[in-house]
PDB file of N, CA and C in Angstrom:
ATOM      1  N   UNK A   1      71.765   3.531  83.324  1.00  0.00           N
ATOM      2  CA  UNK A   1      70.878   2.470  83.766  1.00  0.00           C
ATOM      3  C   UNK A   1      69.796   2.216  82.717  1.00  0.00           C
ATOM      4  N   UNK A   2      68.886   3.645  82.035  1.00  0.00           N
ATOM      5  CA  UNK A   2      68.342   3.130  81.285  1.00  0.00           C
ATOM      6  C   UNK A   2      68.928   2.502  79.835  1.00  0.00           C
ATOM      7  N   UNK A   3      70.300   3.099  79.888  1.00  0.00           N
ATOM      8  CA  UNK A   3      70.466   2.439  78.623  1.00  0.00           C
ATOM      9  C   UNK A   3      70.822   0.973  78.534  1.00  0.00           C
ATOM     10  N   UNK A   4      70.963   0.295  79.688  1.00  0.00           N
ATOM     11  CA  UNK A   4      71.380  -0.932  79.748  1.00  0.00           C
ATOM     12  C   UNK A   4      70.000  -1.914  79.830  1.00  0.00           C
ATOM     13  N   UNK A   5      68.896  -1.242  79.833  1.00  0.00           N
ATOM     14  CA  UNK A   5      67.238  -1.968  80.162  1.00  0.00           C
ATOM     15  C   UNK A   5      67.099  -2.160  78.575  1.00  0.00           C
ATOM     16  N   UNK A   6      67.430  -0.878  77.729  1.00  0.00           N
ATOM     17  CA  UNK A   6      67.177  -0.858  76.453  1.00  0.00           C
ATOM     18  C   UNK A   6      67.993  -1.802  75.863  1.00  0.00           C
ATOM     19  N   UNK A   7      68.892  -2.325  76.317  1.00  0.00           N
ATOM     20  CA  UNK A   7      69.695  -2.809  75.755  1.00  0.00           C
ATOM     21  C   UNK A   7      69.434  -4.406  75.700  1.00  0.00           C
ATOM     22  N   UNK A   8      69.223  -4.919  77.069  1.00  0.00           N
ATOM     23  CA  UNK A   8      68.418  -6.269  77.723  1.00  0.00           C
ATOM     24  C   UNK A   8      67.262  -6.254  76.868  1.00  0.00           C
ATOM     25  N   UNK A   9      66.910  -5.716  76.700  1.00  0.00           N
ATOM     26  CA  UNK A   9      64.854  -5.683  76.371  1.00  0.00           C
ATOM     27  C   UNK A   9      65.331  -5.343  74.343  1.00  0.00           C
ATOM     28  N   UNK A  10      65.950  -5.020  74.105  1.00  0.00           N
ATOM     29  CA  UNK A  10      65.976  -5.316  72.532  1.00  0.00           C
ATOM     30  C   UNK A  10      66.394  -6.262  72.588  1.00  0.00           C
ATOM     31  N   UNK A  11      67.806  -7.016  73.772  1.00  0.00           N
ATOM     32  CA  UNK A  11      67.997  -8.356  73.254  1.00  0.00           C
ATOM     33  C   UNK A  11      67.403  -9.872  73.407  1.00  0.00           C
ATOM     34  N   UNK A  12      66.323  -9.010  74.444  1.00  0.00           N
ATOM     35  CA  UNK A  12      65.659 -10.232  74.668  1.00  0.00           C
ATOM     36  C   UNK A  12      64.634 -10.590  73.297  1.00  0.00           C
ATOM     37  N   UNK A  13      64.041  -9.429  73.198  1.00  0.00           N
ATOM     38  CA  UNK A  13      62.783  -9.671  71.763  1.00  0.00           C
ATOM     39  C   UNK A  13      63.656  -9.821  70.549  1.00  0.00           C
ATOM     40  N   UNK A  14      65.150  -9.486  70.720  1.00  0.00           N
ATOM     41  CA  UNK A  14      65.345 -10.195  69.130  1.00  0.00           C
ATOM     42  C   UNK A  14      65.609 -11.460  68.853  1.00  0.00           C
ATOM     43  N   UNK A  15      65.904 -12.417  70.401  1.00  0.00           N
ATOM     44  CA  UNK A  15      66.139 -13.773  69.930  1.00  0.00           C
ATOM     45  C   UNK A  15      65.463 -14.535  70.394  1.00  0.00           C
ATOM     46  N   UNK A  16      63.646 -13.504  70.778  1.00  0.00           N
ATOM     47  CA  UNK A  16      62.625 -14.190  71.151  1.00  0.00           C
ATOM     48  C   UNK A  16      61.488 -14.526  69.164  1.00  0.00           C
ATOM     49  N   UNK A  17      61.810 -13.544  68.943  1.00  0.00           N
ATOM     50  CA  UNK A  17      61.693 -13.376  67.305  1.00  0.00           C
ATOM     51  C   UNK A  17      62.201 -14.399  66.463  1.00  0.00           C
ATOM     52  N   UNK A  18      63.364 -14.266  66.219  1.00  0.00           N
ATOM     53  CA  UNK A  18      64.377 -15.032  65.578  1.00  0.00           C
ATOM     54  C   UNK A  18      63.891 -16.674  65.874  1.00  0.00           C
ATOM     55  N   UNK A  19      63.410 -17.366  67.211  1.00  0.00           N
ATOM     56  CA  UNK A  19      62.650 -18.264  67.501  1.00  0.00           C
ATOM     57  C   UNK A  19      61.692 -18.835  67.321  1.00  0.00           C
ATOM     58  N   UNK A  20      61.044 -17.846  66.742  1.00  0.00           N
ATOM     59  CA  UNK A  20      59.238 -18.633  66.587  1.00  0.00           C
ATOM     60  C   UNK A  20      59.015 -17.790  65.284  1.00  0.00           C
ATOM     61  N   UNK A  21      59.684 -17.183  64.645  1.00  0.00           N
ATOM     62  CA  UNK A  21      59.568 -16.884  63.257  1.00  0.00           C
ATOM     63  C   UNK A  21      60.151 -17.355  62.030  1.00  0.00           C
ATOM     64  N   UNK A  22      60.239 -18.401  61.849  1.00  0.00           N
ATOM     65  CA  UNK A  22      60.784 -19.147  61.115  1.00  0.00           C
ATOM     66  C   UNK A  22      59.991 -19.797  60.044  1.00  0.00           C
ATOM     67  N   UNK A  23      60.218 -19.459  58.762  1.00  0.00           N
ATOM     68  CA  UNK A  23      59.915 -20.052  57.903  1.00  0.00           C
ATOM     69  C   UNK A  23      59.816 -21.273  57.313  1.00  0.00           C
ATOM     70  N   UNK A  24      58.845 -22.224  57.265  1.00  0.00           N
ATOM     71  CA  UNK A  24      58.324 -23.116  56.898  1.00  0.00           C
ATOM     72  C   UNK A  24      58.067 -23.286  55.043  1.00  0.00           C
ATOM     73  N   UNK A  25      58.904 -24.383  54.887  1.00  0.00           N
ATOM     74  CA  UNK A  25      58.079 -24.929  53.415  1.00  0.00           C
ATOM     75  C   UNK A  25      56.844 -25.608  53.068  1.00  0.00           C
ATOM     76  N   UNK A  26      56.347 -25.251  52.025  1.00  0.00           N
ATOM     77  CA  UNK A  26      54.955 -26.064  52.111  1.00  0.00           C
ATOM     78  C   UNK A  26      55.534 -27.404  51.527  1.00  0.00           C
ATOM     79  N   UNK A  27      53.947 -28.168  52.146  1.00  0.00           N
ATOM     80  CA  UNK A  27      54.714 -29.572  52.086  1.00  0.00           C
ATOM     81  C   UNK A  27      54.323 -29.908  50.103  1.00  0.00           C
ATOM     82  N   UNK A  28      55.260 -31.166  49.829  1.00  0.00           N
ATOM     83  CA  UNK A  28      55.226 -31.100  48.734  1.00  0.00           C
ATOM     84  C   UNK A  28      54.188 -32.465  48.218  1.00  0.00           C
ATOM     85  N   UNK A  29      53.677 -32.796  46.918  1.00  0.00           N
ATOM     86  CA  UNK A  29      52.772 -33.642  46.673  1.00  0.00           C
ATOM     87  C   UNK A  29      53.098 -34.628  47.198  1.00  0.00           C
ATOM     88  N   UNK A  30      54.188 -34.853  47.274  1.00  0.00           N
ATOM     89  CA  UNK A  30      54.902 -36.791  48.106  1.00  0.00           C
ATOM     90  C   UNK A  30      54.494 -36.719  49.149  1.00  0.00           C
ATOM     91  N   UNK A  31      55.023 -35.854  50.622  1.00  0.00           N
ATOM     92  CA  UNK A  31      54.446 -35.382  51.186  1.00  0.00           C
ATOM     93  C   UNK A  31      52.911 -35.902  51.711  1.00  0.00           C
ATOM     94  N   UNK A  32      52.448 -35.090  50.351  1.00  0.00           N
ATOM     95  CA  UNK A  32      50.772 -34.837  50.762  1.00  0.00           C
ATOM     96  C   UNK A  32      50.350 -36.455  50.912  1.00  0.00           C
ATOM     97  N   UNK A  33      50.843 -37.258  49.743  1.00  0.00           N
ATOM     98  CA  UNK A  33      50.451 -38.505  49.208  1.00  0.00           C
ATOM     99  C   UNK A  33      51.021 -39.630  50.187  1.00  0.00           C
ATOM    100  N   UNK A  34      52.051 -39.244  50.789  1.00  0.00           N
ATOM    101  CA  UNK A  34      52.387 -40.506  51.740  1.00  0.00           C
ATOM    102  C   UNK A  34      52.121 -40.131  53.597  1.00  0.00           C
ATOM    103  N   UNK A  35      51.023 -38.992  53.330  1.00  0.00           N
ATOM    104  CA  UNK A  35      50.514 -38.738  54.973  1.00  0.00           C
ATOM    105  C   UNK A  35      49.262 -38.662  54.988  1.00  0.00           C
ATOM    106  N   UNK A  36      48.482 -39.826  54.538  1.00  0.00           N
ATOM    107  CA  UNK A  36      46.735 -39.620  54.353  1.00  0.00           C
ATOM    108  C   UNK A  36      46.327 -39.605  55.778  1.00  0.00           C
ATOM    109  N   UNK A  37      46.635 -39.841  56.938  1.00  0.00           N
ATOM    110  CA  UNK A  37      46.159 -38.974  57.665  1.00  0.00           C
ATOM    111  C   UNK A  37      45.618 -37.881  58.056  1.00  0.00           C
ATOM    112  N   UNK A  38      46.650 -36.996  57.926  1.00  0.00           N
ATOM    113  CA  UNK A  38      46.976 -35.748  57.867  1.00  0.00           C
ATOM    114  C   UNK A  38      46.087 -34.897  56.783  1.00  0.00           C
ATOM    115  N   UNK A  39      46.603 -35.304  55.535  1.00  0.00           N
ATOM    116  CA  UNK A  39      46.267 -35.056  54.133  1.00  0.00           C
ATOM    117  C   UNK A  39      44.940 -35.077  53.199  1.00  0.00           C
ATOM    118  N   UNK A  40      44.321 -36.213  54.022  1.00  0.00           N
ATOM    119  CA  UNK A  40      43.223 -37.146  52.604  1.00  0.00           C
ATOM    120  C   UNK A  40      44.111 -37.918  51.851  1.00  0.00           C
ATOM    121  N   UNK A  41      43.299 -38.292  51.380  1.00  0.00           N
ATOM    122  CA  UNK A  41      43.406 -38.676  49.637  1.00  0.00           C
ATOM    123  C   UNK A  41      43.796 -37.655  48.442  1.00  0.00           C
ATOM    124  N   UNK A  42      44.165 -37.577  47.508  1.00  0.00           N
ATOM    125  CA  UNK A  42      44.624 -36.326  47.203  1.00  0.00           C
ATOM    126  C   UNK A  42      43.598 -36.413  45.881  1.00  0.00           C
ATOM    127  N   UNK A  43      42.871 -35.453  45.773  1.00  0.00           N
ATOM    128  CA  UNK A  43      42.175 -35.182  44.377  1.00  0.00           C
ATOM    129  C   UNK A  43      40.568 -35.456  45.549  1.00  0.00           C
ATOM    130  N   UNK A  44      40.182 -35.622  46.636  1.00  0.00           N
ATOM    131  CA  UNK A  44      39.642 -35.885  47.689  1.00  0.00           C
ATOM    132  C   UNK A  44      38.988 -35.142  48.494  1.00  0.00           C
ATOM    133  N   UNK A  45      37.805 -34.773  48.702  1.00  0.00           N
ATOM    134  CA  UNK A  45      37.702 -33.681  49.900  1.00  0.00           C
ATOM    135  C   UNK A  45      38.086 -33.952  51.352  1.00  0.00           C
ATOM    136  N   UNK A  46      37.930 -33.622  51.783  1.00  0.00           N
ATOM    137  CA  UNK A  46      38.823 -33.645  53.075  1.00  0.00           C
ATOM    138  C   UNK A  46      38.069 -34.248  54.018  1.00  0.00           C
ATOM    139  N   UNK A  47      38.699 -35.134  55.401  1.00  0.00           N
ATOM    140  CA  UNK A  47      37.685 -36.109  55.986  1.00  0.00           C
ATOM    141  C   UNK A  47      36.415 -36.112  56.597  1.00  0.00           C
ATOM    142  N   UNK A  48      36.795 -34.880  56.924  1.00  0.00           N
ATOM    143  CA  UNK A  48      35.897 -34.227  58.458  1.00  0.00           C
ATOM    144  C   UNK A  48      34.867 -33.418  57.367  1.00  0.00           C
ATOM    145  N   UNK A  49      34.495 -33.503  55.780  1.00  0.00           N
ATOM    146  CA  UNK A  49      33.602 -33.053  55.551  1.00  0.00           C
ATOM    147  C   UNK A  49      32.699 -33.713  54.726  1.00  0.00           C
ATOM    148  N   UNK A  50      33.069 -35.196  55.023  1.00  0.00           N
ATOM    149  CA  UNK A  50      32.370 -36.282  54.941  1.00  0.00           C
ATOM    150  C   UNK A  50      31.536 -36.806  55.972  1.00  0.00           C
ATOM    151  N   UNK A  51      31.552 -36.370  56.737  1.00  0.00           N
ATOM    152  CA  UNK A  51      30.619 -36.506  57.854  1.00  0.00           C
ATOM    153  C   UNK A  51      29.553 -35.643  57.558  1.00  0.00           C
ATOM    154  N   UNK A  52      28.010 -36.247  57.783  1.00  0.00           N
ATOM    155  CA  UNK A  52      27.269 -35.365  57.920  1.00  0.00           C
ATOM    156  C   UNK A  52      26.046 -35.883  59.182  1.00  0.00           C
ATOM    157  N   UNK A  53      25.462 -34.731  60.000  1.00  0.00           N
ATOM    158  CA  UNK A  53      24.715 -34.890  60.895  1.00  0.00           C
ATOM    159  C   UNK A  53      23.609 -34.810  60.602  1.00  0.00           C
ATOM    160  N   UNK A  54      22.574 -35.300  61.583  1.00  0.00           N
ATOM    161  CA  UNK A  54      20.573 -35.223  61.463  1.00  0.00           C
ATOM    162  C   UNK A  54      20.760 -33.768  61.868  1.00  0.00           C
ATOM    163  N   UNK A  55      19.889 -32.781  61.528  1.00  0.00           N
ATOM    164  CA  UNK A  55      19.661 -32.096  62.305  1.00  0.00           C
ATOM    165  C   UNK A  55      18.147 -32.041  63.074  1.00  0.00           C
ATOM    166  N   UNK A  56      19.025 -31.365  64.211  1.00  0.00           N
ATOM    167  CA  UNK A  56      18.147 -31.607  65.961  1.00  0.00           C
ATOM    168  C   UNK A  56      16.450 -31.173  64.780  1.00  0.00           C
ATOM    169  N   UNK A  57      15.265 -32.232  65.809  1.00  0.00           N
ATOM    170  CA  UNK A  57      13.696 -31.215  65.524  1.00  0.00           C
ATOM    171  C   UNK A  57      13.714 -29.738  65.770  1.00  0.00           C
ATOM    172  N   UNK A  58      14.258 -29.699  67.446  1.00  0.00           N
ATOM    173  CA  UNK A  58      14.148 -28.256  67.929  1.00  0.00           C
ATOM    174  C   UNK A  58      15.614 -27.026  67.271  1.00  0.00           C
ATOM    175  N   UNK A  59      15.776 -27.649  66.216  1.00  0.00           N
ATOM    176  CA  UNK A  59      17.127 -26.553  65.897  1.00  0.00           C
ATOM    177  C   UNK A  59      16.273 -25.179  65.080  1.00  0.00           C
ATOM    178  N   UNK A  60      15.061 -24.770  64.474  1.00  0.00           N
ATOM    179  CA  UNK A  60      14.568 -23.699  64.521  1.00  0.00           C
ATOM    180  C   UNK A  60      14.296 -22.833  66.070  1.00  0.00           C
ATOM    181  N   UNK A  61      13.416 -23.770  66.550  1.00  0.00           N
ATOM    182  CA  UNK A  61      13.571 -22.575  68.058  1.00  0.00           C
ATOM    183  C   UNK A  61      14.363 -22.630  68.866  1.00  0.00           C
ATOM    184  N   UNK A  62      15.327 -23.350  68.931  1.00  0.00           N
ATOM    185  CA  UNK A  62      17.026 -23.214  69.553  1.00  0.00           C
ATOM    186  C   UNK A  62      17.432 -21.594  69.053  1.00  0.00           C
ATOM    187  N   UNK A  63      17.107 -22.005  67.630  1.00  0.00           N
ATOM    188  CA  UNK A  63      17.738 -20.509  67.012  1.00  0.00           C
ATOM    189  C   UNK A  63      17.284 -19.116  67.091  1.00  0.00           C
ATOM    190  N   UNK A  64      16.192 -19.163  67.112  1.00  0.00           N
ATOM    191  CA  UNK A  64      15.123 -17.994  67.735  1.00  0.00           C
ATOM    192  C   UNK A  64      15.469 -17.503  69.136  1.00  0.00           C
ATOM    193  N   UNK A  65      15.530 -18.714  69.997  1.00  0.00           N
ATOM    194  CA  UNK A  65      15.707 -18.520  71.648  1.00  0.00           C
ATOM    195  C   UNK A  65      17.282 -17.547  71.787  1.00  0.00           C
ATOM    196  N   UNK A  66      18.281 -18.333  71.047  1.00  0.00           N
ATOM    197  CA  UNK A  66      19.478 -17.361  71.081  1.00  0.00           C
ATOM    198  C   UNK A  66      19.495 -16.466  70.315  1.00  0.00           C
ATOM    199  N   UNK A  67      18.773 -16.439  69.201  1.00  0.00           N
ATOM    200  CA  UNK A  67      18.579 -14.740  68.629  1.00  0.00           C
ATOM    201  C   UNK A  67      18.271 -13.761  69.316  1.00  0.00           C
ATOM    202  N   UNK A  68      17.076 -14.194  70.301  1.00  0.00           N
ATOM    203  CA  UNK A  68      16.221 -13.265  71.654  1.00  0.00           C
ATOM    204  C   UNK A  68      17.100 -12.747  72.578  1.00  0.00           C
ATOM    205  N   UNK A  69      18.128 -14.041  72.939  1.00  0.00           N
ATOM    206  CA  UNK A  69      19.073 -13.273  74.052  1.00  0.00           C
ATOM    207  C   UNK A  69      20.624 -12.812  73.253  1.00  0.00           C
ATOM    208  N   UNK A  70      20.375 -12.457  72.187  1.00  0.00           N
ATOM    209  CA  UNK A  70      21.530 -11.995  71.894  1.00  0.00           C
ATOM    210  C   UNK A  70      21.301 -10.650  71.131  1.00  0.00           C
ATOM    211  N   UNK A  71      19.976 -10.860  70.243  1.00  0.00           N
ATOM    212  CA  UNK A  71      19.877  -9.482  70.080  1.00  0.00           C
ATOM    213  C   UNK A  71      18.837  -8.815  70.356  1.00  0.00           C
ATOM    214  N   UNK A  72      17.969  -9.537  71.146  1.00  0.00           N
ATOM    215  CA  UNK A  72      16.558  -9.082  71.111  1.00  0.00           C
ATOM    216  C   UNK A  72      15.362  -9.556  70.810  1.00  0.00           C
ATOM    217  N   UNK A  73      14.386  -9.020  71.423  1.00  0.00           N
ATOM    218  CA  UNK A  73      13.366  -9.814  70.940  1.00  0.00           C
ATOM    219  C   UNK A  73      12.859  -9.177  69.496  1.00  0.00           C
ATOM    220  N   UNK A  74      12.819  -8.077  68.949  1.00  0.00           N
ATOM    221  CA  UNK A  74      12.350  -7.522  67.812  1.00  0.00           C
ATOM    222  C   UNK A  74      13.055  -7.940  66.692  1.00  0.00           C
ATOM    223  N   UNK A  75      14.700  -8.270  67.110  1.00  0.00           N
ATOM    224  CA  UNK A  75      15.118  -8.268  65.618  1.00  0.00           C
ATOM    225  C   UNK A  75      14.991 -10.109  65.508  1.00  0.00           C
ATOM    226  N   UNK A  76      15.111 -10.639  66.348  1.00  0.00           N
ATOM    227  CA  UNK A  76      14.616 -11.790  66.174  1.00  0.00           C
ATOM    228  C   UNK A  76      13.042 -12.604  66.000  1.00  0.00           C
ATOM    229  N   UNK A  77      12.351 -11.423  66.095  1.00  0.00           N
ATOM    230  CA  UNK A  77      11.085 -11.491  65.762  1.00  0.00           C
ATOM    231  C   UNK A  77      10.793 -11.250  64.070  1.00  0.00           C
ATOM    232  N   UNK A  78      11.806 -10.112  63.845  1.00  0.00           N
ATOM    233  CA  UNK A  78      11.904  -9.748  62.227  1.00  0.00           C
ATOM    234  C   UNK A  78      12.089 -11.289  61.185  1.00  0.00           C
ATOM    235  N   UNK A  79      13.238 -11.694  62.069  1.00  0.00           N
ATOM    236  CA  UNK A  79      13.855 -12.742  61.137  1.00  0.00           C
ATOM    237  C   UNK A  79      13.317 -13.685  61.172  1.00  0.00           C
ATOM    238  N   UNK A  80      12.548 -14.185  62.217  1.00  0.00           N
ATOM    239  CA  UNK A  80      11.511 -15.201  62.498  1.00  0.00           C
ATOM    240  C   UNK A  80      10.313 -14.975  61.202  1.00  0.00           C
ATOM    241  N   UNK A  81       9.887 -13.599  60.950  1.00  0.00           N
ATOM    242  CA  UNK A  81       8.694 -13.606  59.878  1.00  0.00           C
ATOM    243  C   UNK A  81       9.326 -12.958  58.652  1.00  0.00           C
ATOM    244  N   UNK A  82      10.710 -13.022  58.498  1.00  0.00           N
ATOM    245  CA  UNK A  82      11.396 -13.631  57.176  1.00  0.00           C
ATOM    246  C   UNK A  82      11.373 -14.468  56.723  1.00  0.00           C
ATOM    247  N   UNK A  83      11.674 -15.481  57.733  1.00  0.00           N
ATOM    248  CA  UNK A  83      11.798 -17.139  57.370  1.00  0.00           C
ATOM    249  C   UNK A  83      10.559 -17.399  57.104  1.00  0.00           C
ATOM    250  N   UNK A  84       9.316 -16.891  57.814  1.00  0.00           N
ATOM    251  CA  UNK A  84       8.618 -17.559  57.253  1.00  0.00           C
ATOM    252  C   UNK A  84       7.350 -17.432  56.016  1.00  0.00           C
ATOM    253  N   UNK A  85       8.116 -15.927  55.737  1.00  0.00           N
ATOM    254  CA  UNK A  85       7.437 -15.282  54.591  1.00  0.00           C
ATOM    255  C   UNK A  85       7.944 -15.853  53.219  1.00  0.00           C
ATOM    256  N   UNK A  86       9.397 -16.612  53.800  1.00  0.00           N
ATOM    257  CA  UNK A  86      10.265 -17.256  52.483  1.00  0.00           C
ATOM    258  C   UNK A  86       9.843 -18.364  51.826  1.00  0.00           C
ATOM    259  N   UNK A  87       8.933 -19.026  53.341  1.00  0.00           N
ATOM    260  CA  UNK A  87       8.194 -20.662  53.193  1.00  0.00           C
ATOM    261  C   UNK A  87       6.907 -21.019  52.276  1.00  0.00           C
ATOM    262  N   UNK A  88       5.956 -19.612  52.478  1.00  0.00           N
ATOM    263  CA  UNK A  88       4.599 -18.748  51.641  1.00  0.00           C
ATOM    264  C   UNK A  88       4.962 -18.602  50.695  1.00  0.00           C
ATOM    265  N   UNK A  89       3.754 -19.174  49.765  1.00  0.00           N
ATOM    266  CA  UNK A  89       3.780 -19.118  48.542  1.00  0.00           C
ATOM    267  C   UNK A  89       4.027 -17.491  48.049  1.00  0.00           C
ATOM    268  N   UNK A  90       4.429 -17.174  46.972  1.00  0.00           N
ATOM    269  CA  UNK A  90       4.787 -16.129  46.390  1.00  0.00           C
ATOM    270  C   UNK A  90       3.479 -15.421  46.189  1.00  0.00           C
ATOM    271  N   UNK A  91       2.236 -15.611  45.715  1.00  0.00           N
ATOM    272  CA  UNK A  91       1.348 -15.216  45.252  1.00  0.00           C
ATOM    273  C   UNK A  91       0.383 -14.772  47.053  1.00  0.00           C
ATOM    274  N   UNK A  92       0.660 -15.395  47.678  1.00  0.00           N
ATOM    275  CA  UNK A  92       0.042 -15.222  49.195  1.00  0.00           C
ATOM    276  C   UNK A  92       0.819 -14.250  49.809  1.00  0.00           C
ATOM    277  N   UNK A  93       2.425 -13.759  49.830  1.00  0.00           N
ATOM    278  CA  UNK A  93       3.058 -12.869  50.243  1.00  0.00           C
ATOM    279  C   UNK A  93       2.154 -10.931  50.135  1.00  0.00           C
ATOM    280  N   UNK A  94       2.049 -10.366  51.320  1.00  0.00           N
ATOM    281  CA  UNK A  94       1.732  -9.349  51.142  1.00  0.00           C
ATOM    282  C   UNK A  94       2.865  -8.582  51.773  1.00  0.00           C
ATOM    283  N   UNK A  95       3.311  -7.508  50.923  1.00  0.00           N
ATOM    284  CA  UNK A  95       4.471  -6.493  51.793  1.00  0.00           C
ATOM    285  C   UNK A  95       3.614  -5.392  52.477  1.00  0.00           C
ATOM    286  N   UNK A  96       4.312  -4.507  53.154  1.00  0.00           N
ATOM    287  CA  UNK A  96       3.831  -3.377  53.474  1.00  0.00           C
ATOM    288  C   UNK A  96       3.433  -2.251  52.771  1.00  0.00           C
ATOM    289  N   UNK A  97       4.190  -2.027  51.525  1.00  0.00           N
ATOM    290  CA  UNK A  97       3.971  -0.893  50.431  1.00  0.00           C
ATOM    291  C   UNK A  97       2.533  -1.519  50.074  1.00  0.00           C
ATOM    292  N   UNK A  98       2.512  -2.566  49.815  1.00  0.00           N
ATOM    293  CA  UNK A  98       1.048  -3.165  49.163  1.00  0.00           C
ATOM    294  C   UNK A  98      -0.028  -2.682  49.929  1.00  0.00           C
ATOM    295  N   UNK A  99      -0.140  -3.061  51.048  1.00  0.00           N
ATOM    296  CA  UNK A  99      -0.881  -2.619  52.139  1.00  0.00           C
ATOM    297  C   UNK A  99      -1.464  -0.479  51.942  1.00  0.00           C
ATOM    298  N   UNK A 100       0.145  -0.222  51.744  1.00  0.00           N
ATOM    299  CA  UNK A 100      -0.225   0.987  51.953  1.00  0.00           C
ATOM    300  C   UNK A 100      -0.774   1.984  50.806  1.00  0.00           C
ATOM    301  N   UNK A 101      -0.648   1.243  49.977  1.00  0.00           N
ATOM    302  CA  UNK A 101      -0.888   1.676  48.203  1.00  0.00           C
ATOM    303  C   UNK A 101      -2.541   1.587  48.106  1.00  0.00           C
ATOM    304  N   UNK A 102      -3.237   0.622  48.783  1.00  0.00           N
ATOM    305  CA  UNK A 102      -4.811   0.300  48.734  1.00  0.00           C
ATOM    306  C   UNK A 102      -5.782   1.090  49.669  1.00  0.00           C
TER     307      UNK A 102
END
């Protein structure tokens, strides 16, 4: 009995295999050039990265708010006074070693 399950059940996965594993050619420049749909333009970037959006006013504290509930409030507090230590002039930046050196 079991050898007849083993037997069903290898033959089912080998001509479930044999089905959806099939090798595909890539398509060729003609192809590419007579499906601009699909394709572009060829020598072209591609369509969908010709689009570009406004971005939202509130897309900084959008990003903060889901930093908070995803990792926390501290480490999103960190990165919050990354960003904005990045915005400060260089000469106005104080680190902590500085602090602790005086």
């Amino acid at each position: 009995m079991n050898k007849n399950l083993l037997i069903a059940g290898s033959l089912l996965v080998m001509t479930s295999c044999g089905r959806y594993s099939k090798v595909l050619d890539l398509p060729t420049k003609e192809e590419y050039s007579e499906n601009k749909r699909i394709y572009g333009e060829m020598g072209q970037p591609a369509h969908q990265s010709k689009n570009t959006y406004p971005t939202a006013p509130d897309a900084a504290e959008k990003s903060v708010k889901i930093k908070e509930i995803l990792f926390g409030k501290a480490v999103a507090n960190s990165t919050e006074s990354i960003s904005s230590q990045s915005i400060a002039p260089v000469a106005a930046t104080v680190t902590p070693t500085d602090t602790a050196k005086k």
